[in-house]
Protein backbone atom coordinates (compact mmCIF):
# COMPACT_ATOMS: atom_id res chain seq x y z
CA UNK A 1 265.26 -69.48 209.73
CA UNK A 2 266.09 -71.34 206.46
CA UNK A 3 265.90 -69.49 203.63
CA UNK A 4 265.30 -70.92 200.05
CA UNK A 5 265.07 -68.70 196.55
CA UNK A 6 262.08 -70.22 194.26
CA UNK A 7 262.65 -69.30 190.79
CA UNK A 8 260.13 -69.52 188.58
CA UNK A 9 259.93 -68.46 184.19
CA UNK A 10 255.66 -67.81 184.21
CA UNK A 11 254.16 -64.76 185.99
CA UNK A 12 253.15 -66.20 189.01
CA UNK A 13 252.78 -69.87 191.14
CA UNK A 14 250.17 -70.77 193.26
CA UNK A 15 250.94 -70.72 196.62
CA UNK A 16 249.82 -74.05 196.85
CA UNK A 17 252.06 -75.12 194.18
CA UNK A 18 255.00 -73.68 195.59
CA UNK A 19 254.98 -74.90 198.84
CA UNK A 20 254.56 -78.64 196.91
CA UNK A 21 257.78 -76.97 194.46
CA UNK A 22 260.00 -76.63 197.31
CA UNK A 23 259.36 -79.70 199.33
CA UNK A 24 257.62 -78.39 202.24
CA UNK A 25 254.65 -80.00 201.59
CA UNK A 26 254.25 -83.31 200.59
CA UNK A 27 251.17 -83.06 198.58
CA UNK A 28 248.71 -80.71 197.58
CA UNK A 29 246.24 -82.17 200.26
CA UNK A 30 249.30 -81.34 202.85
CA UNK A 31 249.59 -77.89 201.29
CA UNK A 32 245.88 -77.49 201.56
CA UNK A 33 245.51 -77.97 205.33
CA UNK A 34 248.57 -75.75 205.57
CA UNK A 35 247.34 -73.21 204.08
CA UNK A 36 243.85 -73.63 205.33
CA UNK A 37 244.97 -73.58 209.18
CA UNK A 38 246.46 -70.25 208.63
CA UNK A 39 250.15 -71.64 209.04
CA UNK A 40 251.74 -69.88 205.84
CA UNK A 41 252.16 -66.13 205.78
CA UNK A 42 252.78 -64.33 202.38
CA UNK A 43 254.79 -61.32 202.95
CA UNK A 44 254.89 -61.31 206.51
CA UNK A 45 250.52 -61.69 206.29
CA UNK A 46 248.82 -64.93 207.09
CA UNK A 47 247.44 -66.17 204.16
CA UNK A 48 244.70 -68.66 203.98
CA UNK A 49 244.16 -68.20 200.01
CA UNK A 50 245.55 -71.49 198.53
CA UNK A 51 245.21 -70.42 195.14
CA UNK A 52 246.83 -67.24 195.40
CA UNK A 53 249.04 -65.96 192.71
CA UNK A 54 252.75 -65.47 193.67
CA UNK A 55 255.06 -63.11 191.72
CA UNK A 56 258.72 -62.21 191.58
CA UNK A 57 259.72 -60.71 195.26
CA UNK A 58 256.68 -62.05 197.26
CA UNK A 59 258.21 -64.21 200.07
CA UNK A 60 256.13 -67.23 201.69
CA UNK A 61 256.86 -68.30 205.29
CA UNK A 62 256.49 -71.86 206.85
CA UNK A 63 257.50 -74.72 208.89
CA UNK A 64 260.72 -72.30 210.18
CA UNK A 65 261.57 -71.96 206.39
CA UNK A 66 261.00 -69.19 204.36
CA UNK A 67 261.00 -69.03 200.52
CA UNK A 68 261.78 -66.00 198.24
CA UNK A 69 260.57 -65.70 194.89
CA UNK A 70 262.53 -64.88 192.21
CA UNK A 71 261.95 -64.82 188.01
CA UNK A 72 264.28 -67.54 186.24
CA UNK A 73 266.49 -65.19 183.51
């Protein structure tokens, strides 16, 4: 599985907004259905919570890639 490291300066990112960040989702409608379908998992979880609020060392799995994030020092 692919592994990419997300880093980010706020508190949090959407999950919606990160999977548009990293490019495996073309648009937020994309992200949406993704998310909606139950095809994203948030620390090994399903997630169907398109809004939900990511922080440093939650990992996000989809499409065969998985994404780490990380705070930006």
């Amino acid at each position: 599985m692919e592994s990419q490291t997300i880093c980010i300066h706020t508190e949090y990112i959407k999950l919606q907004d990160l999977l548009k960040y990293a490019g495996a989702a073309g648009t937020g409608g994309d992200a949406k259905l993704a998310v909606q379908e139950g095809l994203v998992s948030v620390n090994g979880e399903v997630c169907t919570m398109r809004g939900r609020k990511l922080r440093p060392g939650d990992t996000v799995e989809y499409g065969g890639r998985k994404f780490l994030v990380e705070h930006e020092n």
